[in-house]
N, C-alpha and C. Protein backbone atom coordinates (compact mmCIF):
# COMPACT_ATOMS: atom_id res chain seq x y z
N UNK A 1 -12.45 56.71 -7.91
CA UNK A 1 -13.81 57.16 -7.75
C UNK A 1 -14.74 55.95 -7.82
N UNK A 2 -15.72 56.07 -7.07
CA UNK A 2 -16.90 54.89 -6.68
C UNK A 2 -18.03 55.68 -6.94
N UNK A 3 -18.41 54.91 -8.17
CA UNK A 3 -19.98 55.16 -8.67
C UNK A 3 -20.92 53.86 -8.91
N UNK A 4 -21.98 53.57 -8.66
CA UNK A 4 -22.79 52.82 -8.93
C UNK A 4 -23.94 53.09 -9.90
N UNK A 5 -24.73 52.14 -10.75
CA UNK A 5 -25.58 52.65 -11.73
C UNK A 5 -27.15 52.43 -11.15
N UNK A 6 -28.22 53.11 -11.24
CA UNK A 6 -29.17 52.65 -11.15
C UNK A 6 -29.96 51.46 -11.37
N UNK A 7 -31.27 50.97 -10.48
CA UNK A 7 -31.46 49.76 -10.24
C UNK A 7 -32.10 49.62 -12.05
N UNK A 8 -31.93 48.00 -12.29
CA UNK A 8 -32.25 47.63 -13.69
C UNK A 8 -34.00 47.82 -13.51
N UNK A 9 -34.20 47.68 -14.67
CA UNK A 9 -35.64 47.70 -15.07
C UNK A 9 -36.10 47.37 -16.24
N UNK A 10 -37.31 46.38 -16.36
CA UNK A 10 -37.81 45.16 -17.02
C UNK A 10 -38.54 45.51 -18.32
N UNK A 11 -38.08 45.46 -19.36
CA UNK A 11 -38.68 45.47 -20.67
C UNK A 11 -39.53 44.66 -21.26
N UNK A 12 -40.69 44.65 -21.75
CA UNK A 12 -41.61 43.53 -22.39
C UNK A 12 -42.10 44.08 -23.50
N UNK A 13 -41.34 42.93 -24.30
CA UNK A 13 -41.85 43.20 -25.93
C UNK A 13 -43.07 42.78 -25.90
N UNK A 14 -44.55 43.31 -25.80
CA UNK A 14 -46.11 42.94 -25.16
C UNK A 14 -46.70 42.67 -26.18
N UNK A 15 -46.73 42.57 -27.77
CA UNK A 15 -47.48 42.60 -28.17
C UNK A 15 -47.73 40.94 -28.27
N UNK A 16 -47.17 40.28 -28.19
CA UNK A 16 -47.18 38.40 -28.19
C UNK A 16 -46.75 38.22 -27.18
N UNK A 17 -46.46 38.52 -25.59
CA UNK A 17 -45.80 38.16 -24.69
C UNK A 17 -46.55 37.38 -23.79
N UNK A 18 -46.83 36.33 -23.16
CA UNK A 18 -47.63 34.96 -22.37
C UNK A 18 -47.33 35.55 -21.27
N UNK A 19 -46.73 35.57 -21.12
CA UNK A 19 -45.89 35.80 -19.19
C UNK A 19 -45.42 37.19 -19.00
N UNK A 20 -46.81 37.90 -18.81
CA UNK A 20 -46.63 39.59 -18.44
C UNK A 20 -46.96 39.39 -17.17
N UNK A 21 -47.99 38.55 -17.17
CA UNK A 21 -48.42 38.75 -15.42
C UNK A 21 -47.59 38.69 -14.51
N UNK A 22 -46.51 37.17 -14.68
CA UNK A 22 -45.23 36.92 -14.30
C UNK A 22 -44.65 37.69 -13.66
N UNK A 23 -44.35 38.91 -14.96
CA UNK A 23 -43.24 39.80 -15.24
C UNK A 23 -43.42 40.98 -13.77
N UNK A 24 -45.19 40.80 -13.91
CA UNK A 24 -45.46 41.93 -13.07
C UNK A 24 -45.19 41.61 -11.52
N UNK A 25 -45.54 40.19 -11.24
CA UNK A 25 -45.44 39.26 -10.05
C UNK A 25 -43.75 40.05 -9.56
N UNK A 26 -43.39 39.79 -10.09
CA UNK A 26 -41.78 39.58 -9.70
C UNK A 26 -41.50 41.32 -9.33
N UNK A 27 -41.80 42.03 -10.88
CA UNK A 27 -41.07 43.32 -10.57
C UNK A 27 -42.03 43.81 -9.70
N UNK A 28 -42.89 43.57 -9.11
CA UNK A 28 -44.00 43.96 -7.86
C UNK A 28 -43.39 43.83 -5.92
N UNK A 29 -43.11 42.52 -6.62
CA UNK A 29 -42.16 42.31 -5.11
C UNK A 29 -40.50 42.95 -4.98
N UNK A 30 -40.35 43.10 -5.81
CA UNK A 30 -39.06 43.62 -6.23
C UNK A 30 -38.66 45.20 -6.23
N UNK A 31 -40.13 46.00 -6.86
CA UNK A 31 -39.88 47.06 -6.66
C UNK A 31 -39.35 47.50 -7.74
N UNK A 32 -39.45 47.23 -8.68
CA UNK A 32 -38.88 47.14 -10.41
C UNK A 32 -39.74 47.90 -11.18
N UNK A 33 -39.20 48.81 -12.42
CA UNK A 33 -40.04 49.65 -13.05
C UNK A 33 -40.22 48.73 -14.47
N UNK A 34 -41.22 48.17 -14.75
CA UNK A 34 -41.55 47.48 -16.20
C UNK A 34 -42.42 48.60 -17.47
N UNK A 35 -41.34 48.25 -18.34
CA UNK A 35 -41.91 49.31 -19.55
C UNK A 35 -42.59 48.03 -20.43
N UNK A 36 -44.05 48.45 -20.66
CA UNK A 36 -44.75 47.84 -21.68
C UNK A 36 -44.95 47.95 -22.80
N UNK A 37 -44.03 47.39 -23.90
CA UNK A 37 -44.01 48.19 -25.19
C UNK A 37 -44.83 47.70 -26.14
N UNK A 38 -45.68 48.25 -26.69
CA UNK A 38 -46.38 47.47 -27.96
C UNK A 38 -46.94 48.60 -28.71
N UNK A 39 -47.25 48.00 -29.72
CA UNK A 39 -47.45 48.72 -31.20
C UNK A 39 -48.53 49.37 -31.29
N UNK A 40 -49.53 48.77 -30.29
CA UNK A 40 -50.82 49.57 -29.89
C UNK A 40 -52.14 48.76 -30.63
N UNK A 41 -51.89 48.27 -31.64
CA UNK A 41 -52.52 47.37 -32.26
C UNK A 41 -53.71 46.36 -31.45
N UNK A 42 -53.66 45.82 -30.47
CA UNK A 42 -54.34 45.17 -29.58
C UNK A 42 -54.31 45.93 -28.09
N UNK A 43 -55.82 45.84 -27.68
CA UNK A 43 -55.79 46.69 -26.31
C UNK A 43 -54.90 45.84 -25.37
N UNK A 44 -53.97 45.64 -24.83
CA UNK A 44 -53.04 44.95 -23.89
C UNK A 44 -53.54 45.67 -22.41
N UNK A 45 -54.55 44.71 -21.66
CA UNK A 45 -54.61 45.53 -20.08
C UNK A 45 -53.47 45.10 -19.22
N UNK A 46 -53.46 46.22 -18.81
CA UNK A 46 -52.72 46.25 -17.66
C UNK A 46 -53.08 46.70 -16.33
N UNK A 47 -52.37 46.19 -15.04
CA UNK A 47 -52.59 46.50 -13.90
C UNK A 47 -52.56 47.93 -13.79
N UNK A 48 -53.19 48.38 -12.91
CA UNK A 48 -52.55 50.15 -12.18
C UNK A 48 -51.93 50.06 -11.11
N UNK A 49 -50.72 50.66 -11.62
CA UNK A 49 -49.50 50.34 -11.17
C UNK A 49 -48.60 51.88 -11.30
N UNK A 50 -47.88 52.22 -10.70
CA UNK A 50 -47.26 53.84 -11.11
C UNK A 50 -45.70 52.82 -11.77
N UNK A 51 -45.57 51.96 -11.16
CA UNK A 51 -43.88 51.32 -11.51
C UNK A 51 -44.40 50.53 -12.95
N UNK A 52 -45.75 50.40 -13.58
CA UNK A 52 -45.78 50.00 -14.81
C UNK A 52 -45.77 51.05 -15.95
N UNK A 53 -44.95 51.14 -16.91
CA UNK A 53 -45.38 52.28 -17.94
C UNK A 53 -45.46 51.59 -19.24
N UNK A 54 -46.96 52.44 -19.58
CA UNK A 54 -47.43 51.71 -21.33
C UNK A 54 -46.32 52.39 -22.20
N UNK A 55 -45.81 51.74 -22.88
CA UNK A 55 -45.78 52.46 -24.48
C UNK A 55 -46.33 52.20 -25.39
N UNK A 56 -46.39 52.66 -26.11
CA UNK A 56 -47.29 52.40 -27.06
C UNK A 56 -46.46 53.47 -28.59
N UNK A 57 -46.46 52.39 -29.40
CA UNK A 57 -45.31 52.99 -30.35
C UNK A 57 -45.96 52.54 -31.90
N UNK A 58 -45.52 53.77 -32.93
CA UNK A 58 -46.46 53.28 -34.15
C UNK A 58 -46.29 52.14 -34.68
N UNK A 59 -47.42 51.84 -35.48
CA UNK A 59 -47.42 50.58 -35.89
C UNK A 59 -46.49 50.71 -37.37
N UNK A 60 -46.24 49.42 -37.24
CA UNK A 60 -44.25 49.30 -38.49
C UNK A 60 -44.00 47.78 -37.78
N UNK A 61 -43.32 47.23 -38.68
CA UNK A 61 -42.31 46.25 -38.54
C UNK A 61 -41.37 46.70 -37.65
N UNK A 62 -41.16 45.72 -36.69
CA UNK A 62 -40.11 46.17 -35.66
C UNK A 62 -39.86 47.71 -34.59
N UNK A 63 -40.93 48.42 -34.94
CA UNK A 63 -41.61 49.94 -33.86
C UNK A 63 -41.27 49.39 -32.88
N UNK A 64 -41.48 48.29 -32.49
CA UNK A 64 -41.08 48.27 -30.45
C UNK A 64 -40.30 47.23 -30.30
N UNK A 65 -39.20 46.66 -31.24
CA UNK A 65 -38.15 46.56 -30.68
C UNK A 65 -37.02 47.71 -31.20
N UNK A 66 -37.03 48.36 -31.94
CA UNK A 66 -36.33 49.66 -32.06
C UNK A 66 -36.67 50.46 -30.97
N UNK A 67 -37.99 50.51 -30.63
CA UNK A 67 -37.92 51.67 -29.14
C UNK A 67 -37.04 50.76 -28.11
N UNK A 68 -37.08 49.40 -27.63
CA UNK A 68 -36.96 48.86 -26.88
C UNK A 68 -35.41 49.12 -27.16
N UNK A 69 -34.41 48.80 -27.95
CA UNK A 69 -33.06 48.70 -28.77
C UNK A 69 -32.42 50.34 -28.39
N UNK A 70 -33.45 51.25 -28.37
CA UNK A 70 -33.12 52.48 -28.57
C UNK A 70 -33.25 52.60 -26.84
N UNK A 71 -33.86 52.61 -26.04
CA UNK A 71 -34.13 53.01 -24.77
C UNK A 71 -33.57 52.29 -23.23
N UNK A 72 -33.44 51.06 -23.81
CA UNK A 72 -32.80 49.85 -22.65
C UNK A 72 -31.03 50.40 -22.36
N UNK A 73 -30.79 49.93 -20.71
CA UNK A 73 -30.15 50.26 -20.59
C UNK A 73 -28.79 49.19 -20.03
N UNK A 74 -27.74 49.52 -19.98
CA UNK A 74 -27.05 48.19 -19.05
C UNK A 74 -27.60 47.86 -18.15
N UNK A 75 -27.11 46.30 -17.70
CA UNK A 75 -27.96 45.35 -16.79
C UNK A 75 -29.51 45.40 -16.96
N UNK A 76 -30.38 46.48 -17.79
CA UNK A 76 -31.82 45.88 -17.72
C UNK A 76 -32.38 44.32 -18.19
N UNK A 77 -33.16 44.15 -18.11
CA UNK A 77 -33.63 43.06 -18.64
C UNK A 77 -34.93 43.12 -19.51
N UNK A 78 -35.10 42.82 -21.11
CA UNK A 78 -35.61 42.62 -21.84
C UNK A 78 -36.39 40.83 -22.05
N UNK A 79 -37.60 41.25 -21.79
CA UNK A 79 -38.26 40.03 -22.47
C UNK A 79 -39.54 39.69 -23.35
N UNK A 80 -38.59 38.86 -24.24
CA UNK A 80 -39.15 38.88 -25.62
C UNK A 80 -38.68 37.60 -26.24
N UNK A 81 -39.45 36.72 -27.05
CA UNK A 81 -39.59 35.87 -27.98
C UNK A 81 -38.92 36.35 -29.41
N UNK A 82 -38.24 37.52 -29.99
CA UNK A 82 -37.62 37.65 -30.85
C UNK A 82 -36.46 38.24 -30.70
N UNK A 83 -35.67 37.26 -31.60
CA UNK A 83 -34.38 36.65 -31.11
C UNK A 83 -33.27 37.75 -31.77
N UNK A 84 -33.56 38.80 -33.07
CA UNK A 84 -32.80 39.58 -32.97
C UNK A 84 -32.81 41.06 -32.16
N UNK A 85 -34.21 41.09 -31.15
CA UNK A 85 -34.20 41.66 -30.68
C UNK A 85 -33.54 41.67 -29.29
N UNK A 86 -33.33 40.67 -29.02
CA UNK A 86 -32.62 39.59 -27.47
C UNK A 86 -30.74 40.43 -27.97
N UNK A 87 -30.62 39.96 -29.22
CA UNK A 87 -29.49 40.43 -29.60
C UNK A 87 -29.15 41.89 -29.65
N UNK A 88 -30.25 42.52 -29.98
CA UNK A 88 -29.45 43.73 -30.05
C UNK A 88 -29.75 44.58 -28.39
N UNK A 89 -30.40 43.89 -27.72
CA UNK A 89 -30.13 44.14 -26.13
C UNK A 89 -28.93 43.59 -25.27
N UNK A 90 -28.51 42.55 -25.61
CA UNK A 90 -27.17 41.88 -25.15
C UNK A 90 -26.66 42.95 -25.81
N UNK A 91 -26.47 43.90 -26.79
CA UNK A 91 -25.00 44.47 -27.16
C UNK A 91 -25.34 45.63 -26.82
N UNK A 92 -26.08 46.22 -25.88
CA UNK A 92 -26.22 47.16 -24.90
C UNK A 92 -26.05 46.99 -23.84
N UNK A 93 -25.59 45.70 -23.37
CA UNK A 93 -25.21 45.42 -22.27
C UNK A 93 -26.42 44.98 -21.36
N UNK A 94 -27.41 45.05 -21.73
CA UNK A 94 -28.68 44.54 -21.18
C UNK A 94 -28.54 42.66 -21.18
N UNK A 95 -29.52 42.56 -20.22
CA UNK A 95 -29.97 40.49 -20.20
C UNK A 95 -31.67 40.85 -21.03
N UNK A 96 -31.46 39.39 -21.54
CA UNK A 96 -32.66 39.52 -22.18
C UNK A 96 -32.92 37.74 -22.05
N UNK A 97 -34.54 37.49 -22.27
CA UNK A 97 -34.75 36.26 -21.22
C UNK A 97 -36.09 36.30 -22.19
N UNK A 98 -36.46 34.99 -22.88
CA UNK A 98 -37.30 34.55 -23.77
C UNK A 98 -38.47 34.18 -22.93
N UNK A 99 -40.16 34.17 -23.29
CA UNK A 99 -40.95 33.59 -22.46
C UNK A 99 -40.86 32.40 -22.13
N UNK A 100 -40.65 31.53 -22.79
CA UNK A 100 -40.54 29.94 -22.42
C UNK A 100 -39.13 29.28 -21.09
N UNK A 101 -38.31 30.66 -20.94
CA UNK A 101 -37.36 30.47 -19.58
C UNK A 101 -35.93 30.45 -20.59
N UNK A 102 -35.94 30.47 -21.67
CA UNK A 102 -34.52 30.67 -22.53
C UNK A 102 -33.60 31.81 -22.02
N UNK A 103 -32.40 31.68 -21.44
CA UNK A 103 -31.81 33.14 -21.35
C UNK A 103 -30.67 32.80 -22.53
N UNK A 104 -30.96 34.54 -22.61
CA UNK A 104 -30.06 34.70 -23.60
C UNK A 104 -28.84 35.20 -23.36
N UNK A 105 -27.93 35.22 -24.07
CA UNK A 105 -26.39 35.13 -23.67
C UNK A 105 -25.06 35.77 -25.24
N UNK A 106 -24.53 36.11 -24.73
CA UNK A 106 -23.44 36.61 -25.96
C UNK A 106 -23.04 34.73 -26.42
N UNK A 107 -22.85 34.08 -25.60
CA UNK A 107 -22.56 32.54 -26.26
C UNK A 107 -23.26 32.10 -26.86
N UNK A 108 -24.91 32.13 -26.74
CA UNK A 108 -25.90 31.53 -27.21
C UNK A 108 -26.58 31.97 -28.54
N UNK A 109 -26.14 33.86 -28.48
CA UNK A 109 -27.73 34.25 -29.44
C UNK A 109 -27.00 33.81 -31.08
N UNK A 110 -25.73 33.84 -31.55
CA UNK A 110 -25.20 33.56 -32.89
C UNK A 110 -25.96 32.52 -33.00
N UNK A 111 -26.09 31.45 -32.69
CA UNK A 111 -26.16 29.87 -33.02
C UNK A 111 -27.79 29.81 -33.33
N UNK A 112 -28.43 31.37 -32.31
CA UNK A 112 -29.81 31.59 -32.75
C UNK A 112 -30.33 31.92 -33.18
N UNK A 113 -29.54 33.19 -34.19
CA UNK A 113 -29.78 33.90 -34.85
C UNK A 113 -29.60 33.13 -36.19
N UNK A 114 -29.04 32.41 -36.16
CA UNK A 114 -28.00 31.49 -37.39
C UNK A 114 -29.41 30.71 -37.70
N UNK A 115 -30.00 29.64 -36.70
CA UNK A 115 -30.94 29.02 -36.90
C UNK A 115 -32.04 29.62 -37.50
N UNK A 116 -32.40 30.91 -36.73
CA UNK A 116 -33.93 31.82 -37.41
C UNK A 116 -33.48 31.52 -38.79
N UNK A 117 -32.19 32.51 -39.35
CA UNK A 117 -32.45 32.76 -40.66
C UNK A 117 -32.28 31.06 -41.67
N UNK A 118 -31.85 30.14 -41.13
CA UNK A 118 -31.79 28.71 -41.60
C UNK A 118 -33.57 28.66 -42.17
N UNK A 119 -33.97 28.27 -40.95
CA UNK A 119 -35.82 28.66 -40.81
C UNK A 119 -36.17 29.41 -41.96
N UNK A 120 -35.69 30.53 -41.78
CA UNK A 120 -36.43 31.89 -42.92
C UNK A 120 -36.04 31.12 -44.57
N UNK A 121 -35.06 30.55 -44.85
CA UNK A 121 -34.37 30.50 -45.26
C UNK A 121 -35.51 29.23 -46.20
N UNK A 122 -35.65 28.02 -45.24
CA UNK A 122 -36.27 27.25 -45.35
C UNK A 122 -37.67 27.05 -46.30
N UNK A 123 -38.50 28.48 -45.17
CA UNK A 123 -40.02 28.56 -45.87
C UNK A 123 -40.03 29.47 -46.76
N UNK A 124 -38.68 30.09 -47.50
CA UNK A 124 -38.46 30.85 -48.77
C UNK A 124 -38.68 29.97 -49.76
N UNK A 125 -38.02 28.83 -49.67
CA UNK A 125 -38.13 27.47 -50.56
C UNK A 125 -39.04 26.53 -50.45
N UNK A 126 -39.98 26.54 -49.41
CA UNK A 126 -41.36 26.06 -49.86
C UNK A 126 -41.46 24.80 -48.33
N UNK A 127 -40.42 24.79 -47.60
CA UNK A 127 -39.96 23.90 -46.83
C UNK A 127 -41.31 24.12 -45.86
N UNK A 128 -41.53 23.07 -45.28
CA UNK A 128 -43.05 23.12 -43.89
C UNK A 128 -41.84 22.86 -42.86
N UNK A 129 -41.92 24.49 -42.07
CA UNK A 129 -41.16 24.64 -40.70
C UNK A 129 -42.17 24.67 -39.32
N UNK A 130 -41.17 24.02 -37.81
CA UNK A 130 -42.62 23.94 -36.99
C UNK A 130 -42.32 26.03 -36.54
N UNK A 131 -43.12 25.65 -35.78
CA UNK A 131 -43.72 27.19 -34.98
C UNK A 131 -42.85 27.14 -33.65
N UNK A 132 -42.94 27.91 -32.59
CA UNK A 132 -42.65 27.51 -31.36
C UNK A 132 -43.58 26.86 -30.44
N UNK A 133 -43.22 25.61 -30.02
CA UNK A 133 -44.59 24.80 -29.18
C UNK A 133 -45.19 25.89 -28.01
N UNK A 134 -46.53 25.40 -28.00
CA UNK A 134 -47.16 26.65 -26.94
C UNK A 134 -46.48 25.91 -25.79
N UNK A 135 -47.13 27.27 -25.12
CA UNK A 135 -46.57 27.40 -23.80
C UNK A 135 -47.21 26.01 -22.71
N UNK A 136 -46.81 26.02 -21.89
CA UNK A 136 -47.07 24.66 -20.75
C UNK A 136 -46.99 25.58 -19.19
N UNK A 137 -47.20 25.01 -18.50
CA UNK A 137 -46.91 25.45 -17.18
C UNK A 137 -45.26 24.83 -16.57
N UNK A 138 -44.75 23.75 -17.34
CA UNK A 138 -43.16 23.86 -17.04
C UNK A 138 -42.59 25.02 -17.61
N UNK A 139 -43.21 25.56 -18.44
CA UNK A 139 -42.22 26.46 -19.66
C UNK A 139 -42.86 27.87 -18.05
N UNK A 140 -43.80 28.43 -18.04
CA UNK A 140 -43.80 29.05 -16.99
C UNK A 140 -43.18 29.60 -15.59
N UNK A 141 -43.27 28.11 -15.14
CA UNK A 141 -42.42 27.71 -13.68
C UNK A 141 -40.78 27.53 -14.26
N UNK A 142 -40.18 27.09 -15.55
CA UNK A 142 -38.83 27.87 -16.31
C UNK A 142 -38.71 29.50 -16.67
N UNK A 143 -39.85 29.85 -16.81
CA UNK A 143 -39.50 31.36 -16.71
C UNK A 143 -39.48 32.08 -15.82
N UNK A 144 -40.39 31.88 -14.55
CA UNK A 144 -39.90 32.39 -13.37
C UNK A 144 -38.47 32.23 -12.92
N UNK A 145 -38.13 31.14 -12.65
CA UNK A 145 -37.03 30.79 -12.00
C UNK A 145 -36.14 31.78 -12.89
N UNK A 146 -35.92 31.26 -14.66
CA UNK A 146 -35.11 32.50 -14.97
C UNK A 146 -34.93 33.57 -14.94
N UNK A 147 -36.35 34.33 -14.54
CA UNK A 147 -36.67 35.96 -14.27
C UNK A 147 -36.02 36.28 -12.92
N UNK A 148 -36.19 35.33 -12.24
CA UNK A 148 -35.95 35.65 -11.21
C UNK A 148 -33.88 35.88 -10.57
N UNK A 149 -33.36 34.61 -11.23
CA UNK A 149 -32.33 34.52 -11.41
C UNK A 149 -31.35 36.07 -11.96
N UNK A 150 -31.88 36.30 -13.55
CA UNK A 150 -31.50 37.16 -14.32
C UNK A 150 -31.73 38.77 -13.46
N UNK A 151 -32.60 39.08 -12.68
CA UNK A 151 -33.36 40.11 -12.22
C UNK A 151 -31.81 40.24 -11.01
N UNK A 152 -31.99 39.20 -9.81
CA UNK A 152 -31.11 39.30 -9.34
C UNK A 152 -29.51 39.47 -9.40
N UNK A 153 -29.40 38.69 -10.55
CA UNK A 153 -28.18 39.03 -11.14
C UNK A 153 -27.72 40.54 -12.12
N UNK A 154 -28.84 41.10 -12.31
CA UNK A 154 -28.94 42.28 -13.03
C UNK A 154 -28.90 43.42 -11.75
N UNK A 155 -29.71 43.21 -10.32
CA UNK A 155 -29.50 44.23 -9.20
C UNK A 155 -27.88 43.83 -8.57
N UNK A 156 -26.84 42.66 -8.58
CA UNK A 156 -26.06 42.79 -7.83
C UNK A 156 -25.08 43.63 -8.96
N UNK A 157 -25.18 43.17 -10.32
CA UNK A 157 -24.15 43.97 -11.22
C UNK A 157 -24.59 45.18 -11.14
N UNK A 158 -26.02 45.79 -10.91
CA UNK A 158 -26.00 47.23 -11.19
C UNK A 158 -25.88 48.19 -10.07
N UNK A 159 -25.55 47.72 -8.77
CA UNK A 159 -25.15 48.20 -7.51
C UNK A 159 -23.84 47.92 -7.13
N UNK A 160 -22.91 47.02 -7.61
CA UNK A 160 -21.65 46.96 -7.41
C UNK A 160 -20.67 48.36 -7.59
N UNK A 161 -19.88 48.56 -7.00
CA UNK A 161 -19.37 50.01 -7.52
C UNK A 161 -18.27 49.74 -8.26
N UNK A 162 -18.02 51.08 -9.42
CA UNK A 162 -17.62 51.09 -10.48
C UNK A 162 -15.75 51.25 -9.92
N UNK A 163 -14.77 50.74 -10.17
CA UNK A 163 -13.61 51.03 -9.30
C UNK A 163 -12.80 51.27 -10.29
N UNK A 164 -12.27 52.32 -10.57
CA UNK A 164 -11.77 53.06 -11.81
C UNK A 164 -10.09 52.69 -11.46
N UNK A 165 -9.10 52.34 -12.34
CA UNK A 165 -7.85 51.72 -12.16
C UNK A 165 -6.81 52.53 -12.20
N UNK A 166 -7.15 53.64 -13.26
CA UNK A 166 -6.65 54.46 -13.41
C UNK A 166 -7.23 55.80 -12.92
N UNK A 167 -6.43 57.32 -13.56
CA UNK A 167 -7.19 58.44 -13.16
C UNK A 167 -6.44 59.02 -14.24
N UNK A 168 -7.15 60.58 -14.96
CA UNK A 168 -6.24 61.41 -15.86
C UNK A 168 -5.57 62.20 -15.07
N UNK A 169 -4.48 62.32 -15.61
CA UNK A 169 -3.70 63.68 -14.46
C UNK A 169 -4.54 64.85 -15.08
N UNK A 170 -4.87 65.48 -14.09
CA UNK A 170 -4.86 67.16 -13.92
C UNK A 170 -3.70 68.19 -14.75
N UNK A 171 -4.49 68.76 -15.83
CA UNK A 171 -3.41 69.34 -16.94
C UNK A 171 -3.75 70.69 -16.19
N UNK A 172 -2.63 71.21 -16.25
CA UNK A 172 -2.53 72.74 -15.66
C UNK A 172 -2.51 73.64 -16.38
């Protein structure tokens, strides 16, 4: 049996996100449905768009990456600047792709997750840690290219058909 899954579609953790416009650029030409998730806390405008949808989720620690964790699907793509949220989309089978052009990866996110809590770890003990450097217009023109990359690579895996190896026999 040959089944294919529906086309991916673009997650943005919005409430700190630089490169929404980006996001919109791309899934615009593309034809991509982008969910805008944020806590609601700050008015976040957005285009009018029918392929854009707000969420808007209560305010809490972590409210919209738990919706995001809870709702994403294989091959979508999540993007977001927090790194256990990158993680718990890779183990849904989702890509997830940092603003500054970082993709994230089952190879990569341990070593990043490892580091945050080093960090956390750090300014528990009084340590002066840096921030993430702002954004630039290389870090930009790196996130396109990766959006763009990841996006495509997310429509050929999610249209490939599914080719099953086996079959159950028919119990009578």
């Amino acid at each position: 049996m040959r089944q294919t899954e529906s086309r991916p579609e673009l997650w943005i953790d919005a409430d700190a996100c630089p490169v929404r416009e980006e996001v919109f650029r791309v899934a615009g030409r593309m034809s991509l449905v982008v969910h805008v998730v944020s806590n609601g806390a700050r008015g976040i405008r957005l285009p009018e768009a029918n392929w854009i949808r707000r969420v808007i989720v209560p305010e809490g620690p972590d409210a919209a990456d738990d919706w995001i964790a809870e709702h994403i699907r294989r091959h979508d793509v999540c993007i977001t600047a927090d790194i256990p949220l990158a993680s718990r989309c890779l183990q849904q089978g989702a890509r997830a792709l940092a603003p500054n052009g970082r993709v994230w990866t089952t190879d990569n996110i341990g070593s990043a997750l490892a580091g945050r809590e080093v960090a956390r770890h750090l300014r528990e003990i009084g340590a002066t840690t840096r921030g993430p450097a702002p954004m630039g217009g290389s870090d930009r023109s790196r996130f396109l290219s990766a959006l763009e990359a990841e996006v495509q690579a997310a429509l050929r895996a999610a249209t490939t058909p599914v080719i099953r190896l086996w079959r159950p026999l028919d119990e009578d």
